[in-house]
C-alpha atoms as a PDB file:
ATOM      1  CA  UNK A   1      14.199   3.023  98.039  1.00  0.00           C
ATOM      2  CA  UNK A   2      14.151   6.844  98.074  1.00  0.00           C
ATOM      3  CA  UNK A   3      15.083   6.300  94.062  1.00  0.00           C
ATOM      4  CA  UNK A   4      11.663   5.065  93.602  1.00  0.00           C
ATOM      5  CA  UNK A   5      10.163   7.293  95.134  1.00  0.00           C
ATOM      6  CA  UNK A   6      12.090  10.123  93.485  1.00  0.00           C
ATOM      7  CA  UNK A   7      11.250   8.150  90.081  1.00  0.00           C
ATOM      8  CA  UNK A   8       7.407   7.710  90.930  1.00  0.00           C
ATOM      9  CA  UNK A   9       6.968  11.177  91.340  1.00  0.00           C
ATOM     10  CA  UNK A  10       8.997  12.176  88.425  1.00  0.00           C
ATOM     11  CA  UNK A  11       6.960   9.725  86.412  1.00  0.00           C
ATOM     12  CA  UNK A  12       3.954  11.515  87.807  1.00  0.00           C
ATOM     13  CA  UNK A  13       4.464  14.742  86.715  1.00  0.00           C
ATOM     14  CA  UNK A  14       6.163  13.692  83.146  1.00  0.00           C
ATOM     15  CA  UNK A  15       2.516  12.461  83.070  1.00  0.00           C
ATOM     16  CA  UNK A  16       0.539  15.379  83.968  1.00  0.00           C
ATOM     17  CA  UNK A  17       2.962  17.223  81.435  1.00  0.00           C
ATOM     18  CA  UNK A  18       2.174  14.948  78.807  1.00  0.00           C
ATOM     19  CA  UNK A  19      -2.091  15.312  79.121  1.00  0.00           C
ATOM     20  CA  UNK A  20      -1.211  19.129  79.474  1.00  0.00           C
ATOM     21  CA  UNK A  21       0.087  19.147  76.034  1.00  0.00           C
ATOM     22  CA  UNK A  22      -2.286  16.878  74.555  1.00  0.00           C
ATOM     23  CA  UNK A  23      -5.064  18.635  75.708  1.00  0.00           C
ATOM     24  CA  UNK A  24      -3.106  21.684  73.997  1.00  0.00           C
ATOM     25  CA  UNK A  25      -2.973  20.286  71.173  1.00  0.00           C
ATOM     26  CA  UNK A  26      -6.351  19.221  70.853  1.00  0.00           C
ATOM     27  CA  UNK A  27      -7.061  22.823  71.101  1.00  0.00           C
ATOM     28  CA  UNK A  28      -8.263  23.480  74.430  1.00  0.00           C
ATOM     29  CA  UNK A  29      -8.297  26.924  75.378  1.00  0.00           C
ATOM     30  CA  UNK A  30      -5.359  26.958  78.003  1.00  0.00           C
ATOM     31  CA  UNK A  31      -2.913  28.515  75.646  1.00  0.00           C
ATOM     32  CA  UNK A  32      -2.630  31.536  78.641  1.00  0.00           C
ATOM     33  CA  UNK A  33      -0.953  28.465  80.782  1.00  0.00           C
ATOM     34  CA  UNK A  34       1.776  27.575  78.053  1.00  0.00           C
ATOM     35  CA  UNK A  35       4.224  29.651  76.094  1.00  0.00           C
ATOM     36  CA  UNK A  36       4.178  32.723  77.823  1.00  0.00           C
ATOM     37  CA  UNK A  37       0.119  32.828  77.789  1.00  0.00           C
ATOM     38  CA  UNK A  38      -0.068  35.397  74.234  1.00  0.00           C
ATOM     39  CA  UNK A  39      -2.607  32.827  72.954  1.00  0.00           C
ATOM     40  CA  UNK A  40      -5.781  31.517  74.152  1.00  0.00           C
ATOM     41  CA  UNK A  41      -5.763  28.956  71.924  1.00  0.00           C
ATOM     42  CA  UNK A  42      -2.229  27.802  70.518  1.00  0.00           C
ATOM     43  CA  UNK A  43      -1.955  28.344  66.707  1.00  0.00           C
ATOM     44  CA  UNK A  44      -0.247  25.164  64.386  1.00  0.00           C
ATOM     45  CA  UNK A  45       3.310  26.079  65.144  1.00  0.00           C
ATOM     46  CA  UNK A  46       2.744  25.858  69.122  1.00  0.00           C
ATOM     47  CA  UNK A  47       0.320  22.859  68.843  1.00  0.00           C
ATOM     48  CA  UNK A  48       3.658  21.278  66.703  1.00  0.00           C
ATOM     49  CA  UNK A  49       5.598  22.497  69.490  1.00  0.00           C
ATOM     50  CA  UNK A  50       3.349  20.183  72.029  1.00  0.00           C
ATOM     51  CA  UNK A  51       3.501  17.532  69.973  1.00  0.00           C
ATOM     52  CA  UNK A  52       7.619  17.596  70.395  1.00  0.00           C
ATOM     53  CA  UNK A  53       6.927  18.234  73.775  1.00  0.00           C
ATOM     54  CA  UNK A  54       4.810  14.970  74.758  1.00  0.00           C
ATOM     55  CA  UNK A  55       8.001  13.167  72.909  1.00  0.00           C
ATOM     56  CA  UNK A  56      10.539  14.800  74.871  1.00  0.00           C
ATOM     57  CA  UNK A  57       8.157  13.763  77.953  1.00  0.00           C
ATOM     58  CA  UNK A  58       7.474  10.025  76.989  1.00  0.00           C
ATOM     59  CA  UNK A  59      11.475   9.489  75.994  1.00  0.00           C
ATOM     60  CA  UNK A  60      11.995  10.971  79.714  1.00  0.00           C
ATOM     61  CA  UNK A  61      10.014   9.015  80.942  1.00  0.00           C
ATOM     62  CA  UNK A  62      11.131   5.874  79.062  1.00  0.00           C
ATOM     63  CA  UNK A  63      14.686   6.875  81.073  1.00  0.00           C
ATOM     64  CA  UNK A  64      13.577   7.267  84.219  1.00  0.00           C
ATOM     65  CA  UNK A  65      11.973   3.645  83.788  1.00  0.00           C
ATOM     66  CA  UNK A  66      15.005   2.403  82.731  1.00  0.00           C
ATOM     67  CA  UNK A  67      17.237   4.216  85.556  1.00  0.00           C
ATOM     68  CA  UNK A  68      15.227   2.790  88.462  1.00  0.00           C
ATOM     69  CA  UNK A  69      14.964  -0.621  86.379  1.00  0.00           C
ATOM     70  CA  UNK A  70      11.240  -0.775  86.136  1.00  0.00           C
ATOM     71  CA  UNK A  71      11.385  -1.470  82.800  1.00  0.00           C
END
């Protein structure tokens, strides 16, 4: 029970993480909220980095599922 729970919010904020750095790299201006805030707007190696990122996120995700046997 409290492992759902635990794994529901986790899955939550891999989530939020995940539009965070999409929306980075999209090029939204909230480059002052990621990677120590020197850039308004993250140049190509950062928005790389955020593409990484939402991998590491998803594959996180994808074990969390798999912990808690949702998936």
């Amino acid at each position: 029970m409290i492992e759902n729970i635990v794994a529901i919010i986790a899955i939550i904020l891999f989530g939020i993480m995940i539009v965070f750095q999409f929306l980075l790299v999209l090029g939204l201006p909230l480059g002052h909220l990621a990677y120590g805030g020197k850039y308004k707007e993250l140049l190509t190696n950062l928005r790389i980095m955020s593409i990484l990122a939402i991998g590491i996120f998803m594959f996180a995700t994808i074990i969390v599922l798999e912990l808690v046997e949702f998936l």
